[in-house]
C-alpha atoms as a PDB file:
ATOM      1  CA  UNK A   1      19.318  25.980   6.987  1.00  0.00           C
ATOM      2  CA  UNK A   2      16.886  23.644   5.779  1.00  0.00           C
ATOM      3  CA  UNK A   3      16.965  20.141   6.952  1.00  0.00           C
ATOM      4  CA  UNK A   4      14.007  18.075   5.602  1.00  0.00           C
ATOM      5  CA  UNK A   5      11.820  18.413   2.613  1.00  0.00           C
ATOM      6  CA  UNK A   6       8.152  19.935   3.324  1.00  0.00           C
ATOM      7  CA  UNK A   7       5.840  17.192   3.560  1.00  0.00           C
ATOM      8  CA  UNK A   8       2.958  17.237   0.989  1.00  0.00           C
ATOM      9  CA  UNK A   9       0.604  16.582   3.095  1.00  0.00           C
ATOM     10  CA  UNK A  10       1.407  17.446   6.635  1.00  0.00           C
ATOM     11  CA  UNK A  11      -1.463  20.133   6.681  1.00  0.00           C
ATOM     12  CA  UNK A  12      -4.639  17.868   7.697  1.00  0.00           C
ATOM     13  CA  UNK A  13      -6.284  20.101   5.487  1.00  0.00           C
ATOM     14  CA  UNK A  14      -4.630  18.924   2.101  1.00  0.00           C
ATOM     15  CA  UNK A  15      -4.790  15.512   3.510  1.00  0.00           C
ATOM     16  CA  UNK A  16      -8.514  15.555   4.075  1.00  0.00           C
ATOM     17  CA  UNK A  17      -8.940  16.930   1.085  1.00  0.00           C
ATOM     18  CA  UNK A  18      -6.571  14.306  -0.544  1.00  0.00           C
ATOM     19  CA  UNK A  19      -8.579  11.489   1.085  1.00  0.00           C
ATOM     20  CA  UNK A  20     -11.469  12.177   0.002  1.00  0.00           C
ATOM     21  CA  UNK A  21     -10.574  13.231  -3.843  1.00  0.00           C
ATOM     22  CA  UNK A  22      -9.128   8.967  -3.317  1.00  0.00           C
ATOM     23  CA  UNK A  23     -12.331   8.052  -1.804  1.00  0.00           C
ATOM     24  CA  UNK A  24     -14.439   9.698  -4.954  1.00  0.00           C
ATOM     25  CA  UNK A  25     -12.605   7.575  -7.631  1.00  0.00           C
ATOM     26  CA  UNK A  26     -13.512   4.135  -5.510  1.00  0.00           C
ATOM     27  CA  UNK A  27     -16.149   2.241  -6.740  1.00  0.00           C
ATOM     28  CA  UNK A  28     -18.507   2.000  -3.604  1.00  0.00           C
ATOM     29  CA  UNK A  29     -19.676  -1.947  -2.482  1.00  0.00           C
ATOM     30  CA  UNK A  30     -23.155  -2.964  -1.258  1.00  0.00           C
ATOM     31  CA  UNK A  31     -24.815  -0.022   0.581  1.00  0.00           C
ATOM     32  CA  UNK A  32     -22.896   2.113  -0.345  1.00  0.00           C
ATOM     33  CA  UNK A  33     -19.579   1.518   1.169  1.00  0.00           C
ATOM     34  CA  UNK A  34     -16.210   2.080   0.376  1.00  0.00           C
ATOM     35  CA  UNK A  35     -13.734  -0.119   1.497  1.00  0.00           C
ATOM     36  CA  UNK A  36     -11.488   1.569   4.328  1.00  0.00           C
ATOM     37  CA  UNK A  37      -8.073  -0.364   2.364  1.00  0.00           C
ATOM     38  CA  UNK A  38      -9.093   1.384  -0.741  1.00  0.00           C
ATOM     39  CA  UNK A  39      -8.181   4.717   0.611  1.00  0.00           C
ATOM     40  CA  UNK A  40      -5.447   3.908   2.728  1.00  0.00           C
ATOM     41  CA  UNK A  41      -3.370   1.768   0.489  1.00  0.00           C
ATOM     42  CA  UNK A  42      -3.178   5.265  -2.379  1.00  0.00           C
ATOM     43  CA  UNK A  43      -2.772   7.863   0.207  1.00  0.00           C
ATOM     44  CA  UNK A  44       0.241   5.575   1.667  1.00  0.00           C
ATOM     45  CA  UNK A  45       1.811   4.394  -0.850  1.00  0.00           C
ATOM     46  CA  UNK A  46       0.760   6.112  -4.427  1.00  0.00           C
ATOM     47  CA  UNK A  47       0.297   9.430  -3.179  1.00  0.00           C
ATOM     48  CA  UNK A  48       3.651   9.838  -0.656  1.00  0.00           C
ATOM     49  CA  UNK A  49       1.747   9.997   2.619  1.00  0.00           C
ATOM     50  CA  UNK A  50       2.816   8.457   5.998  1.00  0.00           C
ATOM     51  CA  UNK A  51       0.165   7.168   8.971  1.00  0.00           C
ATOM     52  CA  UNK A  52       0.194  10.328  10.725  1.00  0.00           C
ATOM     53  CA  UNK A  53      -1.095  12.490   7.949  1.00  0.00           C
ATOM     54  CA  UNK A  54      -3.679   9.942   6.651  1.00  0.00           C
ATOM     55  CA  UNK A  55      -4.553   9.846  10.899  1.00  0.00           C
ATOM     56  CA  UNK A  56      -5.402  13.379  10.752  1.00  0.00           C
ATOM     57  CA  UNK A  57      -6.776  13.915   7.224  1.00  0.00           C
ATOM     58  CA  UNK A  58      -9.311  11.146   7.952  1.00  0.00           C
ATOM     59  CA  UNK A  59      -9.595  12.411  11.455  1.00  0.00           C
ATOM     60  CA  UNK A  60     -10.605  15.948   9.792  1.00  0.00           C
ATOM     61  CA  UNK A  61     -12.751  14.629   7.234  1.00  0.00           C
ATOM     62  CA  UNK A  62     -14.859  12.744   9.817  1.00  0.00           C
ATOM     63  CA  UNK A  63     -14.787  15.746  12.285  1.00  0.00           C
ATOM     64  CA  UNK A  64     -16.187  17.846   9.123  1.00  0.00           C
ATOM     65  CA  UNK A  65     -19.061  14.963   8.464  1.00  0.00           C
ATOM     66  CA  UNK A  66     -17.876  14.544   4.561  1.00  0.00           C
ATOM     67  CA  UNK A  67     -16.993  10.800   6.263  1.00  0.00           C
ATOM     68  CA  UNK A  68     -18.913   8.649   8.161  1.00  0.00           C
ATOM     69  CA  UNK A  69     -17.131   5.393   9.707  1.00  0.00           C
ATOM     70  CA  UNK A  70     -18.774   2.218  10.238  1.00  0.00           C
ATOM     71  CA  UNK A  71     -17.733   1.193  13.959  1.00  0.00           C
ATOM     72  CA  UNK A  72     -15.538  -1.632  12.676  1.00  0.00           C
ATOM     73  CA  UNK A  73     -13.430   0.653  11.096  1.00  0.00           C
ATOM     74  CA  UNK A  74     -13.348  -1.895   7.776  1.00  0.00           C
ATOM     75  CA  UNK A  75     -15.012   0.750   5.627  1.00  0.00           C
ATOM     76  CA  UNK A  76     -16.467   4.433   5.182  1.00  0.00           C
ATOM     77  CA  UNK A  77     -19.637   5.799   3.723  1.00  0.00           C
ATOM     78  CA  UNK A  78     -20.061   9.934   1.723  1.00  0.00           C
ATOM     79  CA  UNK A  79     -21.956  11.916   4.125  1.00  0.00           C
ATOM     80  CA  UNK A  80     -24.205  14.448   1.698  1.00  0.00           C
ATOM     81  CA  UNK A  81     -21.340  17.282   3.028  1.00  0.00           C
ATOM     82  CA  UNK A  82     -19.118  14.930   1.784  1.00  0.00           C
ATOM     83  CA  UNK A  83     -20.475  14.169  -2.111  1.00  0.00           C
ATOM     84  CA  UNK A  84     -21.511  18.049  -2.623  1.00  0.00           C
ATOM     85  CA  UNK A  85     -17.804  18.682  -2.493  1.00  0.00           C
ATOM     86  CA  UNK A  86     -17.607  16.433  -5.603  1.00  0.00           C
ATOM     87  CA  UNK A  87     -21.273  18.011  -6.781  1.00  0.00           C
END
């Protein structure tokens, strides 16, 4: 018995992976930055996710260093990892 419809992106894999395909379609601001809203806001609400999963796939993608975070939290920066995936 089945009770609940797999989630598309409860791997934080696929979510990472998801965040960061987002992230590469944002135009970036001064210095390179990419608002932190632009990525949420798709994931959330475009793409079908819920706060957990984008938790974890942005966790991931920082723990992998395609992300860096500014320490505000407001916005994110491509590490090189990060743009080679898109290279």
């Amino acid at each position: 018995m089945k009770y609940s419809a797999d989630r598309p992106f409860a791997d934080p894999e696929k979510a990472a992976r998801k965040l960061m395909e987002i992230a590469s379609t944002v135009e970036p601001v001064q210095d390179r930055r990419i608002h932190i809203e632009k990525i949420n806001g798709p994931f959330l609400f475009s793409h079908g996710g819920n706060p957990a999963e984008y938790s974890a796939g942005l966790a991931l993608a920082i723990q992998r260093g395609w992300l860096s975070v500014h320490e505000s939290g407001t916005f994110v920066r491509f590490t090189q990892a990060g743009a080679d995936l898109f290279a």
